[in-house]
N, C-alpha and C. Protein backbone atom coordinates (compact mmCIF):
# COMPACT_ATOMS: atom_id res chain seq x y z
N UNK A 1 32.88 207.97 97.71
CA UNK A 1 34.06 207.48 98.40
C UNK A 1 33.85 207.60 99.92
N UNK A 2 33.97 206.36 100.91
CA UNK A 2 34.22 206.50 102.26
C UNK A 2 34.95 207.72 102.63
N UNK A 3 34.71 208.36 103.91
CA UNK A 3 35.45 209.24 104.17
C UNK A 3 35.55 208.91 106.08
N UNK A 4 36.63 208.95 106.68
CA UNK A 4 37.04 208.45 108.01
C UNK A 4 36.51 209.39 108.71
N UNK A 5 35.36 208.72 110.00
CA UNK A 5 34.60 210.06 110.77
C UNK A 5 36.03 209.49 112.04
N UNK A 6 35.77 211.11 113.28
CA UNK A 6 36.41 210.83 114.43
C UNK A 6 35.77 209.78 115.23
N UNK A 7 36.74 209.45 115.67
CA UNK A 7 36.43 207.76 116.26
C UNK A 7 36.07 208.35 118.17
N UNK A 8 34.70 207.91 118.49
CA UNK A 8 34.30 208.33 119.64
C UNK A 8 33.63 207.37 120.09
N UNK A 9 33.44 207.55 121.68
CA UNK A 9 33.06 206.36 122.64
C UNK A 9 31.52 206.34 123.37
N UNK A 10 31.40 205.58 124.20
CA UNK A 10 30.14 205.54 124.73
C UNK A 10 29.91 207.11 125.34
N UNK A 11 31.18 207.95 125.85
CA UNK A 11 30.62 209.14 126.81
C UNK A 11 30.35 209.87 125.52
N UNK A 12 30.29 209.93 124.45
CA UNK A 12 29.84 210.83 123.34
C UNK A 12 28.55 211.07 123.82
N UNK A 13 27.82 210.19 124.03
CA UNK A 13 26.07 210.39 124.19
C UNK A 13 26.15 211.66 125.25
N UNK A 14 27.11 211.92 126.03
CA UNK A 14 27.03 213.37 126.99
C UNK A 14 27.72 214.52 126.25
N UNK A 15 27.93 214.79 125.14
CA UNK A 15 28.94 215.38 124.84
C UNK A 15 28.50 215.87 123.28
N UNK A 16 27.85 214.83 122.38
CA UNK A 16 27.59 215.39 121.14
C UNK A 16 26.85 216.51 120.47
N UNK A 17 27.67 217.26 119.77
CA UNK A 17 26.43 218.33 119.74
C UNK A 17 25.28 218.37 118.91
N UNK A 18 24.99 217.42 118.56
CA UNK A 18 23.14 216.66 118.02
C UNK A 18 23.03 215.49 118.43
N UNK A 19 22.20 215.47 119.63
CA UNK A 19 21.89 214.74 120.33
C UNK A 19 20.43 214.82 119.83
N UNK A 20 19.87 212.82 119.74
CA UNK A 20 18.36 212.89 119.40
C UNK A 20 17.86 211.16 119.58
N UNK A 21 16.88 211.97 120.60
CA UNK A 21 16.60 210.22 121.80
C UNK A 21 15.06 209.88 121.53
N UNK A 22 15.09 208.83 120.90
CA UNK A 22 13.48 208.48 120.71
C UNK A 22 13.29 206.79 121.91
N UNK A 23 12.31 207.11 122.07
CA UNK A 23 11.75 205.90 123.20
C UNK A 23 10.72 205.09 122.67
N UNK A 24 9.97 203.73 122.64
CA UNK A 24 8.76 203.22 122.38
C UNK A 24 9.01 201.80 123.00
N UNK A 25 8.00 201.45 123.42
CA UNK A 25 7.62 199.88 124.24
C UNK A 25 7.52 198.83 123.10
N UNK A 26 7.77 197.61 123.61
CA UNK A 26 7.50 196.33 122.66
C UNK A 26 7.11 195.49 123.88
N UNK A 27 6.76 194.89 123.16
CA UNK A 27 5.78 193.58 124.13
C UNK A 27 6.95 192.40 124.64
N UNK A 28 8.10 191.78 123.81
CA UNK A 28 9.41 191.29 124.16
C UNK A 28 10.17 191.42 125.25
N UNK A 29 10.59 190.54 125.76
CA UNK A 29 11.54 191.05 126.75
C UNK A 29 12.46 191.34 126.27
N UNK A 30 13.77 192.33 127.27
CA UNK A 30 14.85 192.88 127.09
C UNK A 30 16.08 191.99 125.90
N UNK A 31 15.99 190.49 126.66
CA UNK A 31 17.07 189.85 126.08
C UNK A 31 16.96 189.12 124.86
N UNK A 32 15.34 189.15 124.22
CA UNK A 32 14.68 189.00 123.12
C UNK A 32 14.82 189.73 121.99
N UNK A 33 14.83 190.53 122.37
CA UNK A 33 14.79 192.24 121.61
C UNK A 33 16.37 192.77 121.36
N UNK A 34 17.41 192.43 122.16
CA UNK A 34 18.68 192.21 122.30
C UNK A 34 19.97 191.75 121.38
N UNK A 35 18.75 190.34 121.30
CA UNK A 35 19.24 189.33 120.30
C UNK A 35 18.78 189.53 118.45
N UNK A 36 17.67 190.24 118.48
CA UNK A 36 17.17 190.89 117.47
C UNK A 36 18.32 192.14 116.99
N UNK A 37 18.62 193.12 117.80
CA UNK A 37 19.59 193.94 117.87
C UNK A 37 21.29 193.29 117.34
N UNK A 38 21.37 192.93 118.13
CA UNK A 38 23.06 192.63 118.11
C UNK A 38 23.55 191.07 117.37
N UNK A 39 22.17 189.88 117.80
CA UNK A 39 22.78 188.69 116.88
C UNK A 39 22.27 188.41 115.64
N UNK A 40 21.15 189.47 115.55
CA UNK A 40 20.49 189.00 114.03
C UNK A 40 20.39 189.87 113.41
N UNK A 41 21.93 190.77 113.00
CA UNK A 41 22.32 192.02 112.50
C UNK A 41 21.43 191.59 111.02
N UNK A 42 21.55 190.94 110.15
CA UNK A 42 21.50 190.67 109.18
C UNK A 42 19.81 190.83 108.86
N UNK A 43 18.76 190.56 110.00
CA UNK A 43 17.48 190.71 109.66
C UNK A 43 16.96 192.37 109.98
N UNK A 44 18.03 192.90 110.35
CA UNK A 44 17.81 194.43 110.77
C UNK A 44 16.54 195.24 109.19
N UNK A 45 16.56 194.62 108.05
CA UNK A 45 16.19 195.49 106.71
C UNK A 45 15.04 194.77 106.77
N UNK A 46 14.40 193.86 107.83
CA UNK A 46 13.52 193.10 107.80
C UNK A 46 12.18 193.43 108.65
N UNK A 47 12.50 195.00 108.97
CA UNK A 47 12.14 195.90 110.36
C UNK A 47 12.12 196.88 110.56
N UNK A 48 13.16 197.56 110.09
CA UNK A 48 13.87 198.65 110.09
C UNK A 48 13.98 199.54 108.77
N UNK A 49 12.85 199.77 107.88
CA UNK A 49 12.84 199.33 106.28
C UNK A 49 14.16 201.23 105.90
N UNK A 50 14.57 201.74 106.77
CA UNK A 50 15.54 202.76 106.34
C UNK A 50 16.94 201.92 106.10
N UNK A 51 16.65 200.91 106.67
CA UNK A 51 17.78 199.74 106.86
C UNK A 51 17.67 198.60 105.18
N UNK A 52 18.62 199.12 104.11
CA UNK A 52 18.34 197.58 103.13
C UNK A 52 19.81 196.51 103.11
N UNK A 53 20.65 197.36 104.04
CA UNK A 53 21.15 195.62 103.80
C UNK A 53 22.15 195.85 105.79
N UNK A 54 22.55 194.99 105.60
CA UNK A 54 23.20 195.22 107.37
C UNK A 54 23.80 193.70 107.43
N UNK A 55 25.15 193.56 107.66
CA UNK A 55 26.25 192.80 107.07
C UNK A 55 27.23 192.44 108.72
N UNK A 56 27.05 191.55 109.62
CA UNK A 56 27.99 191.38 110.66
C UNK A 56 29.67 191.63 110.32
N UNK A 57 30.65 192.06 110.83
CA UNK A 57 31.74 192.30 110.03
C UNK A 57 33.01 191.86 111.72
N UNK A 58 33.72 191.44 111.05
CA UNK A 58 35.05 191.16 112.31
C UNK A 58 34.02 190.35 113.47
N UNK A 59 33.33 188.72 112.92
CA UNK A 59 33.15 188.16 113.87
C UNK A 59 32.38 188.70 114.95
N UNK A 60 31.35 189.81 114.80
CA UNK A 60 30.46 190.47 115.09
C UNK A 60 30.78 191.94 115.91
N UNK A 61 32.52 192.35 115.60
CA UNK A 61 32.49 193.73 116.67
C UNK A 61 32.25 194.49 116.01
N UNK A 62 32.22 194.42 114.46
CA UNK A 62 31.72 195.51 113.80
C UNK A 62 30.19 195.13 112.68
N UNK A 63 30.24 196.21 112.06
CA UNK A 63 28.91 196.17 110.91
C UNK A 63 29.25 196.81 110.30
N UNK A 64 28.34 196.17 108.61
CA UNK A 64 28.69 197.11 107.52
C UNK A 64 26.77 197.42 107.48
N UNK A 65 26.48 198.77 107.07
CA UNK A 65 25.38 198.93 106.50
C UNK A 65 24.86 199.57 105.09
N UNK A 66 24.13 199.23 105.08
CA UNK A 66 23.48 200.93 103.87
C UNK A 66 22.46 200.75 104.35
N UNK A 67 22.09 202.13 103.97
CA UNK A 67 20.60 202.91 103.76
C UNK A 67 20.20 203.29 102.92
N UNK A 68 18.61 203.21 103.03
CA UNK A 68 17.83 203.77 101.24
C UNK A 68 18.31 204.98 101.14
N UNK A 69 18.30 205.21 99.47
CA UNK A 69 19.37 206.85 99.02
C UNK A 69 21.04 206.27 99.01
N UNK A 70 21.39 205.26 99.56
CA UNK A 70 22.78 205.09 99.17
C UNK A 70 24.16 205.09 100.19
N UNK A 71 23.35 205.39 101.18
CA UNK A 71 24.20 205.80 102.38
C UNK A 71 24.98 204.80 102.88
N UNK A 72 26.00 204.62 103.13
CA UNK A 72 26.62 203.27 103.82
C UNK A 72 27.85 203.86 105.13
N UNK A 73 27.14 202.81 105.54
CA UNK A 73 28.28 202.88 107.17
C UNK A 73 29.37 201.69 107.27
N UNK A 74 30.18 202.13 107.87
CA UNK A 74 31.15 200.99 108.47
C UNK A 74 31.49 201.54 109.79
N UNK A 75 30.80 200.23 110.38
CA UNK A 75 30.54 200.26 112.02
C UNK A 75 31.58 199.82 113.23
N UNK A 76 31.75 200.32 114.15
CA UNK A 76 32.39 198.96 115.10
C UNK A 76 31.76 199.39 116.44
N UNK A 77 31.19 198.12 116.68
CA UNK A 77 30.70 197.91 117.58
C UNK A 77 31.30 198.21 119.42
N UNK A 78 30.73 198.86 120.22
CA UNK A 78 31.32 199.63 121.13
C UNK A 78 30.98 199.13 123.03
N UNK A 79 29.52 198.65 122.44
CA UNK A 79 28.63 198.25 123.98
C UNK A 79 27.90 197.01 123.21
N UNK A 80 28.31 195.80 124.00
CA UNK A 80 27.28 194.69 123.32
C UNK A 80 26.98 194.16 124.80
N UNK A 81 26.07 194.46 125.21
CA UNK A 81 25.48 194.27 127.09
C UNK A 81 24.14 193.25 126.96
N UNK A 82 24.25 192.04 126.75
CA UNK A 82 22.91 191.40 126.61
C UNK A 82 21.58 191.70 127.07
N UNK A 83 20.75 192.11 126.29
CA UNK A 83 19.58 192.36 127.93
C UNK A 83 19.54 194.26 128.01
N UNK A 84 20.87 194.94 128.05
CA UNK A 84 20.48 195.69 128.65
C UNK A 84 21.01 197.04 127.67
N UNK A 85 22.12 196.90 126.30
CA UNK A 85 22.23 198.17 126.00
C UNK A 85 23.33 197.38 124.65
N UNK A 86 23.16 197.91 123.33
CA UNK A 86 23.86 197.95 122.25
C UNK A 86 24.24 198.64 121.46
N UNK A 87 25.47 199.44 121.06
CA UNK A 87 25.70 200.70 120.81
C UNK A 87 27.22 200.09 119.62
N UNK A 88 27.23 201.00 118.74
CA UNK A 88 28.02 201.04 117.75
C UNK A 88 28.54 202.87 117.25
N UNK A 89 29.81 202.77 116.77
CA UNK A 89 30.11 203.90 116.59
C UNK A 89 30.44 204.00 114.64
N UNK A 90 30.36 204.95 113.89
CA UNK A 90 30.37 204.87 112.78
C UNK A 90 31.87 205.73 112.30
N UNK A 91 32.78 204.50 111.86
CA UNK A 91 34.14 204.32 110.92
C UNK A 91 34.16 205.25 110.07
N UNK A 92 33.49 204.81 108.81
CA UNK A 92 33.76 205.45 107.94
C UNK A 92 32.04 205.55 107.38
N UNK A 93 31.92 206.58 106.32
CA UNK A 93 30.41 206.59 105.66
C UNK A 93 30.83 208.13 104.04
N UNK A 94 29.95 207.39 103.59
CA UNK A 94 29.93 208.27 101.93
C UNK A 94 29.06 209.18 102.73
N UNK A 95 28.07 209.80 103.99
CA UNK A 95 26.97 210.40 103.74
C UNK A 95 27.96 211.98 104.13
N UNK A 96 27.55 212.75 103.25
CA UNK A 96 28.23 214.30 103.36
C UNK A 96 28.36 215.19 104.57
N UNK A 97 29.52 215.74 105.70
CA UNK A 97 28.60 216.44 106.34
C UNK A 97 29.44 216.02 107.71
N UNK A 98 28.64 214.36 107.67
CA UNK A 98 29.21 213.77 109.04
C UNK A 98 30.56 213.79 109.37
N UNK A 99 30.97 214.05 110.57
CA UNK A 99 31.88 213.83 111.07
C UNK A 99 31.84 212.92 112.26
N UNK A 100 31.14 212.56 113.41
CA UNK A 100 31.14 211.70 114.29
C UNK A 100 29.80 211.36 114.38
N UNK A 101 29.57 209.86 114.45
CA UNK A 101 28.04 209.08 115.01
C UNK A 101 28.27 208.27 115.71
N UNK A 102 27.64 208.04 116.70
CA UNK A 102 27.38 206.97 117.35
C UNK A 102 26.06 206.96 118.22
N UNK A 103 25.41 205.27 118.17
CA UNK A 103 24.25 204.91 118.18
C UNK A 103 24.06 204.22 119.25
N UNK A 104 22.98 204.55 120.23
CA UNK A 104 22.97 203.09 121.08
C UNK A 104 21.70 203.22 121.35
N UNK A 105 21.28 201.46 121.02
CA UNK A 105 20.21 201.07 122.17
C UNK A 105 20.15 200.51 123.35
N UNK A 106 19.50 201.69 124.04
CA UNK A 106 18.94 200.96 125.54
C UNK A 106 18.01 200.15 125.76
N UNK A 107 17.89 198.93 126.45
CA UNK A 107 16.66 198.16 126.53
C UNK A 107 16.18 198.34 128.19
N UNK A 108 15.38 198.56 129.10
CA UNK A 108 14.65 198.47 129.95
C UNK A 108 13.82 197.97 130.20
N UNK A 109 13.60 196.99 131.39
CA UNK A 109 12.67 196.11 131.17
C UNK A 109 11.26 196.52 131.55
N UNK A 110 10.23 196.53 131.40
CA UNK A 110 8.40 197.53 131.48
C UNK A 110 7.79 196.65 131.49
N UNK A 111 7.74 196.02 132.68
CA UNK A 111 6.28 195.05 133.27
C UNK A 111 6.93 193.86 132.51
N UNK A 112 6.32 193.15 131.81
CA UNK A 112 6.20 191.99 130.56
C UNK A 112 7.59 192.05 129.34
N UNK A 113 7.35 193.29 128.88
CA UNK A 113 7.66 193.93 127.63
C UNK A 113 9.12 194.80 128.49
N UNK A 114 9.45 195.83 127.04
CA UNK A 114 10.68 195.98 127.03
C UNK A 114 10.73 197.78 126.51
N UNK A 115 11.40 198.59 127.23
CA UNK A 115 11.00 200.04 126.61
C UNK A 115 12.61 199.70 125.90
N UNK A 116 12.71 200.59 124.54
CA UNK A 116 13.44 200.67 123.61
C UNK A 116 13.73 202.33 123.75
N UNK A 117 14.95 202.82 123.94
CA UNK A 117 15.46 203.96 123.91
C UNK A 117 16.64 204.21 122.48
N UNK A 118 16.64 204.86 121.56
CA UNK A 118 17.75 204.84 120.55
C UNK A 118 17.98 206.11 120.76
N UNK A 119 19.44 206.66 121.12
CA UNK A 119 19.94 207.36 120.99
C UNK A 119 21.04 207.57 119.34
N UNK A 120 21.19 209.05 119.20
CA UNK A 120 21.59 209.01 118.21
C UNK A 120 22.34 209.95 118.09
N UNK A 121 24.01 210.04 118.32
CA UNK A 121 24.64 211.30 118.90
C UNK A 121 25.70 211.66 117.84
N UNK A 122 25.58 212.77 117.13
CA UNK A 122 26.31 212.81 116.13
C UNK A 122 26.87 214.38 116.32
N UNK A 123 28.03 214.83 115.24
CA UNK A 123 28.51 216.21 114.98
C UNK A 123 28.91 215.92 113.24
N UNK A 124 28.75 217.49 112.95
CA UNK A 124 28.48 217.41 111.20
C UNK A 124 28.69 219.04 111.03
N UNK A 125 29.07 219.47 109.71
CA UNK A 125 28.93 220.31 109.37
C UNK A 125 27.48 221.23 109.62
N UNK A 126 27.94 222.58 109.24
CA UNK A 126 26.21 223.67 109.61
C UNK A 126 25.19 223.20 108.30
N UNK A 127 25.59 222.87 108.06
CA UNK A 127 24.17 222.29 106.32
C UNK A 127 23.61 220.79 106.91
N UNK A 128 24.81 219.91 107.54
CA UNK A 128 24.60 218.83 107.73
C UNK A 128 23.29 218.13 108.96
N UNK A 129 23.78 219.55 110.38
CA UNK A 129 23.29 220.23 111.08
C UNK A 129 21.91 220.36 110.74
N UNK A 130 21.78 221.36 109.94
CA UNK A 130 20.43 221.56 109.34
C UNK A 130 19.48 220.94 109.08
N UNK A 131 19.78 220.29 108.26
CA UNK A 131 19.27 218.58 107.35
C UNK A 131 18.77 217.90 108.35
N UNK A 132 19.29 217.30 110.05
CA UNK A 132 19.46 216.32 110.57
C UNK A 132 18.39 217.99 111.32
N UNK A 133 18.09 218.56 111.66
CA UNK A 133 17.19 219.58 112.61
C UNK A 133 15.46 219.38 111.89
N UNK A 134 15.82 219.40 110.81
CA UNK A 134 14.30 219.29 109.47
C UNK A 134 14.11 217.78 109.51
N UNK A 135 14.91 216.42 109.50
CA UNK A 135 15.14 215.12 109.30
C UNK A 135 14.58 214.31 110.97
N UNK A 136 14.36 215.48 112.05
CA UNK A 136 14.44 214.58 113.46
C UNK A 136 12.76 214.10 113.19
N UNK A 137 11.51 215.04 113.18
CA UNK A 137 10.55 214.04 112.77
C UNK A 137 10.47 212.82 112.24
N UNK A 138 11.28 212.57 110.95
CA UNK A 138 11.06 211.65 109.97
C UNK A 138 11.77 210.69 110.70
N UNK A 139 12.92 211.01 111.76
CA UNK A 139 13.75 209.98 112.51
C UNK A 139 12.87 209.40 112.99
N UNK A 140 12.56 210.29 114.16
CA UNK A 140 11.44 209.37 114.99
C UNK A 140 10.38 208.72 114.82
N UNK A 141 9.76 209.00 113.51
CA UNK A 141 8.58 208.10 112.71
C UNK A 141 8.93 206.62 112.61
N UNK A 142 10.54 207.24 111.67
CA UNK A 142 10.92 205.47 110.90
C UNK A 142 11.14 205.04 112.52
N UNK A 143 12.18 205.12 113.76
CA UNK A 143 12.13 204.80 114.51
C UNK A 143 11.07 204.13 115.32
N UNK A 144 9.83 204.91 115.27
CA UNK A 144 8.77 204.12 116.06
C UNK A 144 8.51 203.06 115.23
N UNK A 145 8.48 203.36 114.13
CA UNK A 145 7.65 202.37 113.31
C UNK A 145 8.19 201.08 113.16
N UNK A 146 10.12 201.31 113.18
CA UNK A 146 10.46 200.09 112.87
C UNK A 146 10.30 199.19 114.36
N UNK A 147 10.36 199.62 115.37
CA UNK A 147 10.08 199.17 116.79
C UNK A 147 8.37 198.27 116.86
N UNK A 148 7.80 199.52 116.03
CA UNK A 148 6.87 198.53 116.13
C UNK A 148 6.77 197.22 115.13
N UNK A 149 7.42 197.46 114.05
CA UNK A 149 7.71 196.14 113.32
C UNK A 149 8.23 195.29 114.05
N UNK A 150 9.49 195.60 114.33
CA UNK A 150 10.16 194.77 115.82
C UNK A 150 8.96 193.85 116.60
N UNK A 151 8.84 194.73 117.23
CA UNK A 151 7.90 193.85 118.60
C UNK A 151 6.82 192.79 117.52
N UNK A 152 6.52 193.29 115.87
CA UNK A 152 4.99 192.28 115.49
C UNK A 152 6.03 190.79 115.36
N UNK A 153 7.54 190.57 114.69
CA UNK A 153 8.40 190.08 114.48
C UNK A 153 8.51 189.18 115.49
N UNK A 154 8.69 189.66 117.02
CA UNK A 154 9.68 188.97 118.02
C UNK A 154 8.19 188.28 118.85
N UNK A 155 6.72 188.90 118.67
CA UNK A 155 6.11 188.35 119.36
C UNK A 155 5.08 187.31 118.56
N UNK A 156 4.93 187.78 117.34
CA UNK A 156 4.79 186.45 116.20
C UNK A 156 4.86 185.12 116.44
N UNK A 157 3.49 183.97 116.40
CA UNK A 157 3.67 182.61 116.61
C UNK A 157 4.67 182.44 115.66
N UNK A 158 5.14 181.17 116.50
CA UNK A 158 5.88 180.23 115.20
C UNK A 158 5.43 179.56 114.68
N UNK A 159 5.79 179.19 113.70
CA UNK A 159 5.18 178.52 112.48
C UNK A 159 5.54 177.64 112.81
C-alpha cells in the first residue's frame, strides 16, 4: 500500500539528513541530456536499468515510477529548467522506511559534453538509514552506469 511521504522543496537538498551526490560526464550537451531527463520520461528503463517502467503523469508535472524489487513512486515534479537542472519530489511510495525524497539533476555544461550531478536527498527511519548507508556504493554504480548508457543513447548515429 502507498504510504504519503512529507512533501518538501528544492531547499531540501541543504537540509536532508541523507544527503548523496554522484557526478559523471557525457559527451551531450546540457539541453540534449535535459530532454532525455524530463521529455522522454518514458525511455528512462531504457538507461537507467534500476528504472522498469516511468509513466509522465498530470501533463508532465508529475511521474509515476517503479523499480526492480517492486518499489514504486509517485512523483511531482518541482524544477523543470531546460539545459540546466531537473528535480522531482516523491508523493507517495510502498518502499518501507521513507519518509521524504527528493531528486535532482544538475546539468553543467564541460567543454563539448555535459557533467551530470544527481543528487539524492532523503530522511527515513534508523533501519531505513542503514540500508541506504550499505546501498550508497551500489547507488553510485547503477548511477554511473546508467549515465553512461545515457551519453552511448544520446550520442548514437541515427539510423
Amino acid at each position: 500500500m502507498a504510504r504519503r511521504l512529507r512533501t518538501v522543496g528544492l531547499e531540501y537538498t541543504d537540509s536532508a539528513p541523507i544527503l548523496l551526490v554522484f557526478a559523471a560526464e557525457v559527451s551531450a550537451a546540457p539541453d540534449v541530456v535535459y530532454r532525455a531527463l524530463a521529455d522522454d520520461v518514458t525511455s528512462w528503463p531504457s538507461w537507467f536499468t534500476a528504472v522498469t517502467r516511468a509513466t509522465p503523469t498530470d501533463g508532465g508535472a508529475g511521474r509515476e515510477v517503479r523499480l526492480r524489487g517492486g518499489v514504486r513512486f509517485r512523483e511531482t515534479v518541482v524544477a523543470a529548467e531546460p539545459g540546466e537542472r531537473y528535480a522531482y519530489r516523491v508523493d507517495e511510495t510502498n518502499a518501507p522506511g521513507l519518509r521524504a525524497l527528493l531528486e535532482e539533476w544538475r546539468l553543467t555544461a564541460d567543454g563539448t559534453g555535459t557533467r551530470v550531478q544527481w543528487t539524492f536527498a532523503a530522511d527515513g527511519t534508523g533501519p531505513f538509514r542503514a540500508v541506504l548507508g550499505i546501498a550508497r556504493l551500489g547507488m553510485g554504480r547503477s548511477f554511473r552506469d546508467a549515465v553512461r548508457r545515457l551519453d552511448g543513447r544520446l550520442t548514437a548515429p541515427a539510423a
